[in-house]
N, C-alpha and C. Protein backbone atom coordinates (compact mmCIF):
# COMPACT_ATOMS: atom_id res chain seq x y z
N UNK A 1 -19.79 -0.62 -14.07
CA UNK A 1 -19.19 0.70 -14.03
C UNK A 1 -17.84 0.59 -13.32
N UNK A 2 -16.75 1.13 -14.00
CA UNK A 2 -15.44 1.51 -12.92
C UNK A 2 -15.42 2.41 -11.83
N UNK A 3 -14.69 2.16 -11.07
CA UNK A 3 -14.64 3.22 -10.17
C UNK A 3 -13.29 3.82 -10.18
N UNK A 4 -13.38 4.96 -9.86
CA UNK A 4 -12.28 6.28 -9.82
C UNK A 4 -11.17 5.57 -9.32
N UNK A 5 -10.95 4.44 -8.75
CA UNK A 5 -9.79 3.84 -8.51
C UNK A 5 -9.63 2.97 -9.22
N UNK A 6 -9.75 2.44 -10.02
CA UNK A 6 -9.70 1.40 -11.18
C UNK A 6 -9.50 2.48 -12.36
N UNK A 7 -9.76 3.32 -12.40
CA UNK A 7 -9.28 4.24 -13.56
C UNK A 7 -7.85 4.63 -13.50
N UNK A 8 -7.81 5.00 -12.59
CA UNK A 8 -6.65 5.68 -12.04
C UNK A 8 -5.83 4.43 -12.44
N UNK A 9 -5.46 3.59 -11.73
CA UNK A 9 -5.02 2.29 -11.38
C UNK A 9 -4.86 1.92 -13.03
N UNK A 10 -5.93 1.84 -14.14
CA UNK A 10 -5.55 1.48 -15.50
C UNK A 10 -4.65 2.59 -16.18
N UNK A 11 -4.73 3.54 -15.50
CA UNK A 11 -3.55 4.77 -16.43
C UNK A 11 -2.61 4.73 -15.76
N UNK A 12 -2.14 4.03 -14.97
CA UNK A 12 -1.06 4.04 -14.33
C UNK A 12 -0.18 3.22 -15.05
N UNK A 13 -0.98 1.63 -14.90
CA UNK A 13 -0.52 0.84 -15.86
C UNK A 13 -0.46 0.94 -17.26
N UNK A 14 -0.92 1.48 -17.83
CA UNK A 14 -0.41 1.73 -19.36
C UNK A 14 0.92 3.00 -19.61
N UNK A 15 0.46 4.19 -18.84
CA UNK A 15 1.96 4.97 -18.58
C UNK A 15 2.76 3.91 -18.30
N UNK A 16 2.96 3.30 -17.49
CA UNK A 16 4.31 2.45 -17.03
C UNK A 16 4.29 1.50 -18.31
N UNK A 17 3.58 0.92 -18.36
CA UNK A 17 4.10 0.23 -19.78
C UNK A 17 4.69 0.54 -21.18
N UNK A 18 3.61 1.76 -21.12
CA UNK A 18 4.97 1.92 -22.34
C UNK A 18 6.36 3.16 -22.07
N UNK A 19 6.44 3.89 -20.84
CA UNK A 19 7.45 3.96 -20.77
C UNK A 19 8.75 3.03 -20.45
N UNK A 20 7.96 1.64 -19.90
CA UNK A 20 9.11 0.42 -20.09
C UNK A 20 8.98 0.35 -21.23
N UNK A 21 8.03 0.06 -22.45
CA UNK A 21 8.96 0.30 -23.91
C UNK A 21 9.77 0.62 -24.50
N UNK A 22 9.52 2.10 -24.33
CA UNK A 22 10.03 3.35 -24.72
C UNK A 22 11.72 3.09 -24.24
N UNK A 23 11.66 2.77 -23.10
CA UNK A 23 12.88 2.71 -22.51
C UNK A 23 13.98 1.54 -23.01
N UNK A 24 13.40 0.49 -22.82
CA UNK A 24 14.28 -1.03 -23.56
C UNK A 24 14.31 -0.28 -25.00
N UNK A 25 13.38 0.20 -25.89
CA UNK A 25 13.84 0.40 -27.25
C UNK A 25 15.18 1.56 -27.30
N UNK A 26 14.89 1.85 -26.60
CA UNK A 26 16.02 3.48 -26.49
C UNK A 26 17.41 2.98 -26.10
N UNK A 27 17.02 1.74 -24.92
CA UNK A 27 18.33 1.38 -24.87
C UNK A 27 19.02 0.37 -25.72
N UNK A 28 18.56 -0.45 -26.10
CA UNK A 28 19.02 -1.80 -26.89
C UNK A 28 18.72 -1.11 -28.30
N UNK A 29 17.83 -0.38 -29.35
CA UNK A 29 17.80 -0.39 -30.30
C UNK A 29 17.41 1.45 -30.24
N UNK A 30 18.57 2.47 -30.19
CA UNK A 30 18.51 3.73 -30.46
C UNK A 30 18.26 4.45 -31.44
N UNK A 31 18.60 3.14 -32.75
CA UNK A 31 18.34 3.78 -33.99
C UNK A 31 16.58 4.12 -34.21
N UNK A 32 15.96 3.50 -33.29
CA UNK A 32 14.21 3.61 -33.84
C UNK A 32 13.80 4.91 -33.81
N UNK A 33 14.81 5.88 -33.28
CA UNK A 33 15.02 7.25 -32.72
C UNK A 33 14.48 8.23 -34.08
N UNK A 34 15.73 7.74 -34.92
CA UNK A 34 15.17 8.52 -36.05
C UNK A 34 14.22 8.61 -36.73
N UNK A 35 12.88 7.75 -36.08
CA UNK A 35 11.58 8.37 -36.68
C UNK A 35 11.38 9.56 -36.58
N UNK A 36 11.69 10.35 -35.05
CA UNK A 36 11.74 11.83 -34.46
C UNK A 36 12.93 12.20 -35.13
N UNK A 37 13.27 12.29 -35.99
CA UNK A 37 14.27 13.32 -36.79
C UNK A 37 15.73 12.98 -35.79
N UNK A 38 16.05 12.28 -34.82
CA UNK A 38 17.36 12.11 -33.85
C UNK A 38 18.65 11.72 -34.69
N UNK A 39 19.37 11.80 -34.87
CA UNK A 39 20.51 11.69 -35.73
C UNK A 39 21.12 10.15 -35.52
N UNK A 40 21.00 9.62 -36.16
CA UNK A 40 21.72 8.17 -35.91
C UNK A 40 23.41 7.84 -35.91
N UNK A 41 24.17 8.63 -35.60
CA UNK A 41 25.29 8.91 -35.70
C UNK A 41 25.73 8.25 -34.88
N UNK A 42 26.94 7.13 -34.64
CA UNK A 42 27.58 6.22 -33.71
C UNK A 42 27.60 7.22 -32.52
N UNK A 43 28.17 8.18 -32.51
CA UNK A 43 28.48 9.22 -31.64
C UNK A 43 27.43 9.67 -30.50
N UNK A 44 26.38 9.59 -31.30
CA UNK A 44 24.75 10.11 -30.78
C UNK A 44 24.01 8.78 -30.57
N UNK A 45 24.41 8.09 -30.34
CA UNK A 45 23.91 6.74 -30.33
C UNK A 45 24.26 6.40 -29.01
N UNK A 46 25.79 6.56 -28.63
CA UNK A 46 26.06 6.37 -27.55
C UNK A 46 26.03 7.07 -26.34
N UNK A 47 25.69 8.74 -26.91
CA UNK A 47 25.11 9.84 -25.62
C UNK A 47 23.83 9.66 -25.20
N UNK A 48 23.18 9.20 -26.38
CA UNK A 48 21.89 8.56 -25.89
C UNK A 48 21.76 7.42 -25.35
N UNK A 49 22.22 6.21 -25.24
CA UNK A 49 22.48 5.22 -24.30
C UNK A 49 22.98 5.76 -22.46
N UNK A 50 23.85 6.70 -22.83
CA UNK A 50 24.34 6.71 -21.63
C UNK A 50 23.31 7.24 -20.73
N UNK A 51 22.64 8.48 -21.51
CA UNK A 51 21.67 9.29 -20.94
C UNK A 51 19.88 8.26 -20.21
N UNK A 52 19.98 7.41 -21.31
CA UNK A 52 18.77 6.65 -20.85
C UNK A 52 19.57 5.62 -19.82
N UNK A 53 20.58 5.49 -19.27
CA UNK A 53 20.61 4.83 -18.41
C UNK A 53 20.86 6.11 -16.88
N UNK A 54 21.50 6.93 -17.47
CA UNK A 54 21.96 8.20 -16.53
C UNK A 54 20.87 8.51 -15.41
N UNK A 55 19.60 8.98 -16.14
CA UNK A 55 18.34 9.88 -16.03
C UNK A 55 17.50 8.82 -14.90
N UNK A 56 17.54 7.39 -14.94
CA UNK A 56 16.94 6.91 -14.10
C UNK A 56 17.57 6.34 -12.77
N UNK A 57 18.74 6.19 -13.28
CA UNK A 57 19.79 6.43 -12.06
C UNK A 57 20.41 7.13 -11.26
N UNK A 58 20.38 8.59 -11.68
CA UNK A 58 19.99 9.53 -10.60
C UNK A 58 18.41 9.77 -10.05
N UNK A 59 17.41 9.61 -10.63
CA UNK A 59 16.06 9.71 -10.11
C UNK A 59 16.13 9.25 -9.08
N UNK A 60 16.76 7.85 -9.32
CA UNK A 60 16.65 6.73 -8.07
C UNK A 60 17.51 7.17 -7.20
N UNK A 61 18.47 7.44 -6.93
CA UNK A 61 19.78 8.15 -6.49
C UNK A 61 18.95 9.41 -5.63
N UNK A 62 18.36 10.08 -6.17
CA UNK A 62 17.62 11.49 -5.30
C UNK A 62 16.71 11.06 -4.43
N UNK A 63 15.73 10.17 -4.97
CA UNK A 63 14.66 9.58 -4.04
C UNK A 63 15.21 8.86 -3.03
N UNK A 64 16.25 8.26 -3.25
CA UNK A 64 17.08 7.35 -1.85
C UNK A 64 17.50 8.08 -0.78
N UNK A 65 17.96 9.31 -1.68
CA UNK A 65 18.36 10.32 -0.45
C UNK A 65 17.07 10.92 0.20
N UNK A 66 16.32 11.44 -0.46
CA UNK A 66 15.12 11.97 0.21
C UNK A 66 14.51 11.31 1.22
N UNK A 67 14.92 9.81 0.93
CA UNK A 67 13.75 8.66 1.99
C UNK A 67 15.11 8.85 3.33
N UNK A 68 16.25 8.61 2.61
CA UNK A 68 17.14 8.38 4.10
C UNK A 68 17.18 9.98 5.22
N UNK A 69 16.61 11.42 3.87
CA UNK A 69 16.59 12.82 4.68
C UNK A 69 15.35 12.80 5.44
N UNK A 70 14.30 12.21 4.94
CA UNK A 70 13.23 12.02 5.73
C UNK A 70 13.35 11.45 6.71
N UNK A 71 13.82 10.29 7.32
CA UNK A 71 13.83 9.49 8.14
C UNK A 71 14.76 10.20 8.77
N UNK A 72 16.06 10.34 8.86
CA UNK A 72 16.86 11.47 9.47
C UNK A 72 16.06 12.47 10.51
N UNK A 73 15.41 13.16 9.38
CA UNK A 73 14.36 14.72 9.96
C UNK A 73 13.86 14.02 10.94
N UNK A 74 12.91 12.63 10.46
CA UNK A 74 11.96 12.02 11.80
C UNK A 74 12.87 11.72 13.02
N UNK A 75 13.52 11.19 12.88
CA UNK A 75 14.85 10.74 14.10
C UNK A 75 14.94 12.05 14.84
N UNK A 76 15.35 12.90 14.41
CA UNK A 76 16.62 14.10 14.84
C UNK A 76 15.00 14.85 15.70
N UNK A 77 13.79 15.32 14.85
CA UNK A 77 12.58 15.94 15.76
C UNK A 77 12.16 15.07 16.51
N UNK A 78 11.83 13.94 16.91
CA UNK A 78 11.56 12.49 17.07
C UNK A 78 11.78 12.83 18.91
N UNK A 79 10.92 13.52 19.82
CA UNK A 79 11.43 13.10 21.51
C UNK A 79 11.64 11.83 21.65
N UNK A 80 12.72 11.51 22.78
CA UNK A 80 13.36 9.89 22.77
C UNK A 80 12.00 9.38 24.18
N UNK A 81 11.98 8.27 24.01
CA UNK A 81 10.68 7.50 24.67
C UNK A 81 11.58 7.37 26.14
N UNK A 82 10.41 7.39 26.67
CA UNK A 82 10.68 7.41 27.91
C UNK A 82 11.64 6.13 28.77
N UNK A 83 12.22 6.30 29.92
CA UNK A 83 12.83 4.68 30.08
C UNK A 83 12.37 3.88 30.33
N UNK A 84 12.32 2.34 30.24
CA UNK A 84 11.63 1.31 30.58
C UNK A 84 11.25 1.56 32.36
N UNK A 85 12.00 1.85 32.72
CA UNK A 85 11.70 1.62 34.49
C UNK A 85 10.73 2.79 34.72
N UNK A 86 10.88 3.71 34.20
CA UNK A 86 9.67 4.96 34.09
C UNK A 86 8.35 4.31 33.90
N UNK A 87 8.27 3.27 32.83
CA UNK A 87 6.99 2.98 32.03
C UNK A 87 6.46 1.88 33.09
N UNK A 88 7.61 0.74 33.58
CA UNK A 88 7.39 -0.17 34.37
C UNK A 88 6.54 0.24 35.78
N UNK A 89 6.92 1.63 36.22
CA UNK A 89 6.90 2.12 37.41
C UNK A 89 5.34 2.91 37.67
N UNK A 90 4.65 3.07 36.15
CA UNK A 90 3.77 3.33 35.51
C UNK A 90 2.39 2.24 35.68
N UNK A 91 2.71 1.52 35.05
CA UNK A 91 2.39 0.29 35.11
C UNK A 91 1.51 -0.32 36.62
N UNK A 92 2.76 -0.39 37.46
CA UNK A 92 2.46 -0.60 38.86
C UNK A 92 1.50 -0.12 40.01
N UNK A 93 2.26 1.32 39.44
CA UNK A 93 1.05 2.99 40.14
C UNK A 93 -0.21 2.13 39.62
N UNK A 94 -0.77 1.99 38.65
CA UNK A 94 -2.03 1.48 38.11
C UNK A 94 -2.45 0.45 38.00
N UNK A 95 -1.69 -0.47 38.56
CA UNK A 95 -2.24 -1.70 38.80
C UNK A 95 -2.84 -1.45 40.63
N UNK A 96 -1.99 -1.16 41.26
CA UNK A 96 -1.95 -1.00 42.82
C UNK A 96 -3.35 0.13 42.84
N UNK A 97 -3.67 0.92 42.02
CA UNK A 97 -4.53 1.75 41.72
C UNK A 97 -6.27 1.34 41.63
N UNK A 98 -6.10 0.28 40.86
CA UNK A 98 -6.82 -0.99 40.37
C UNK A 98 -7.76 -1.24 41.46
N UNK A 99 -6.25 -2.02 42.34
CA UNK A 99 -6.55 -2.63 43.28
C UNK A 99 -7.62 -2.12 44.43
N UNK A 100 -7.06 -0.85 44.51
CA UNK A 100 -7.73 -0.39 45.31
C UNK A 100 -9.51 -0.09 45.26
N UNK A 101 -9.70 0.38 43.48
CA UNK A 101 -10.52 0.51 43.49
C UNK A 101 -11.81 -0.63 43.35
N UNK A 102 -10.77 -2.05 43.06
CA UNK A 102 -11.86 -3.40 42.91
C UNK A 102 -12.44 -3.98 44.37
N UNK A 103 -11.84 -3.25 45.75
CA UNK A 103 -12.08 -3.61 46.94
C UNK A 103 -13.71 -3.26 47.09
N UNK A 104 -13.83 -4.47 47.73
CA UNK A 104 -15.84 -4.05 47.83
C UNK A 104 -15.97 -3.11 48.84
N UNK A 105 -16.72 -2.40 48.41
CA UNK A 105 -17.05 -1.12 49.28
C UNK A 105 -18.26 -1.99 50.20
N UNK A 106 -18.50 -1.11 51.33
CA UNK A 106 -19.67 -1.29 52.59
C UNK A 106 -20.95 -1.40 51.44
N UNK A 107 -21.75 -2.38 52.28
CA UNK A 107 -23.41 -2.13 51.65
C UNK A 107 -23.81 -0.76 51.41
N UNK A 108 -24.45 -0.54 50.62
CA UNK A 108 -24.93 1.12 51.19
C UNK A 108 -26.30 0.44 52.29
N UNK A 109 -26.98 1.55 53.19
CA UNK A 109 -27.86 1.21 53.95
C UNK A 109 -28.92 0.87 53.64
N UNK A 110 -29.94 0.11 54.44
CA UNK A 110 -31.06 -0.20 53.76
C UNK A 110 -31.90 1.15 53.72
N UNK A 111 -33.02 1.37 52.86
CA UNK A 111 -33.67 2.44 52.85
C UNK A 111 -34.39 2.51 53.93
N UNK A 112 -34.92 3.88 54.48
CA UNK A 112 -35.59 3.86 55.82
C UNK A 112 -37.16 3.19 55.18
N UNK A 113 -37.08 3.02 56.74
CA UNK A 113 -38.78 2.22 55.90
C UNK A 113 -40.21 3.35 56.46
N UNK A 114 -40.82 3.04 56.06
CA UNK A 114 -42.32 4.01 55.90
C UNK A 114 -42.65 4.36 57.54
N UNK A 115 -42.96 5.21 57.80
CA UNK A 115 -43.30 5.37 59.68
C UNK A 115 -44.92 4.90 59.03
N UNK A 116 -45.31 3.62 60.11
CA UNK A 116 -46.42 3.12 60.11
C UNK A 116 -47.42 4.06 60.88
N UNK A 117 -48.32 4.12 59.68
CA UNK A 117 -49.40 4.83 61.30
C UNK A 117 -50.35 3.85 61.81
N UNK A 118 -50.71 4.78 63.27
CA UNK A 118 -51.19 3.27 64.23
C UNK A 118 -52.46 3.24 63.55
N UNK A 119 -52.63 1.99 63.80
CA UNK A 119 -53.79 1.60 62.72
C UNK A 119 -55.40 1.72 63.72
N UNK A 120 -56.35 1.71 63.31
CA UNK A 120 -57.77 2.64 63.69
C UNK A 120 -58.65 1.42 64.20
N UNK A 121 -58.44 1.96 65.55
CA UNK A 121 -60.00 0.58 65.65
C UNK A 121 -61.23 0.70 65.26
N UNK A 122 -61.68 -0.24 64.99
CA UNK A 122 -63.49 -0.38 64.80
C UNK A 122 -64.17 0.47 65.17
N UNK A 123 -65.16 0.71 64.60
CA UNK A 123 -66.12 1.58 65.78
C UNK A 123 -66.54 0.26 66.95
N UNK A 124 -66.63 -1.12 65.97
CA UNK A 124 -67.48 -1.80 67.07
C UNK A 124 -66.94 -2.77 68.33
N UNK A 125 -65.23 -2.08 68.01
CA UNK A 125 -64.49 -2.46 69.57
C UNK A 125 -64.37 -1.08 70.29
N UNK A 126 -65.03 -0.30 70.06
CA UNK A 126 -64.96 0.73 71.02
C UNK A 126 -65.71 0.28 72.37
């Protein structure tokens, strides 16, 4: 059985494949166009070249910007980290902290012990 990610994952790859088809034929051989009724006209031959190169070069062009506006946004909201000597000084407090608390403490006391009662003589040392 596949799983929902292997499906996914096989339609991904076949979309991409044949829109890399689709694409090399459109660009290197435009005339295959006119199966869809497209006019094969030198003229229209070459708006369509330009366009199949146009369309993915701004895509790419928008997404570049979006990644460099994103990262921007993160920067600019982004609080700046604290200074090293802050963090260092950090550090220390809690080590010295440490310290203190790995010092052996006093025994605790021994438990009190049982009050003995006096013990009963014989009848036959009376």
């Amino acid at each position: 059985m596949v799983s929902k990610d292997q499906s996914i994952g096989g339609i991904i790859f076949i979309v991409c494949f044949v829109v890399a088809i689709f694409y090399i034929l459109t660009l290197f051989f435009p005339q295959w166009l006119s199966v869809f009724g497209v006019s094969t006209a030198e003229a229209d031959l070459a708006a369509i070249r330009f366009w199949v190169v146009a369309v993915p070069v701004f895509i790419a062009f928008i997404a570049i910007m979006a990644i460099g506006a994103w990262i921007g946004w993160t920067m600019a909201t982004t609080p700046p980290p604290k200074p090293i000597e802050e963090i260092t000084s950090e550090m220390e407090e809690k080590k010295e902290e440490e310290k203190v608390e790995e010092k052996p403490l006093e025994p605790p006391p021994p438990p009190p012990e049982e009050e003995k009662k006096p013990e009963r003589k014989k009848k036959s040392e009376k």
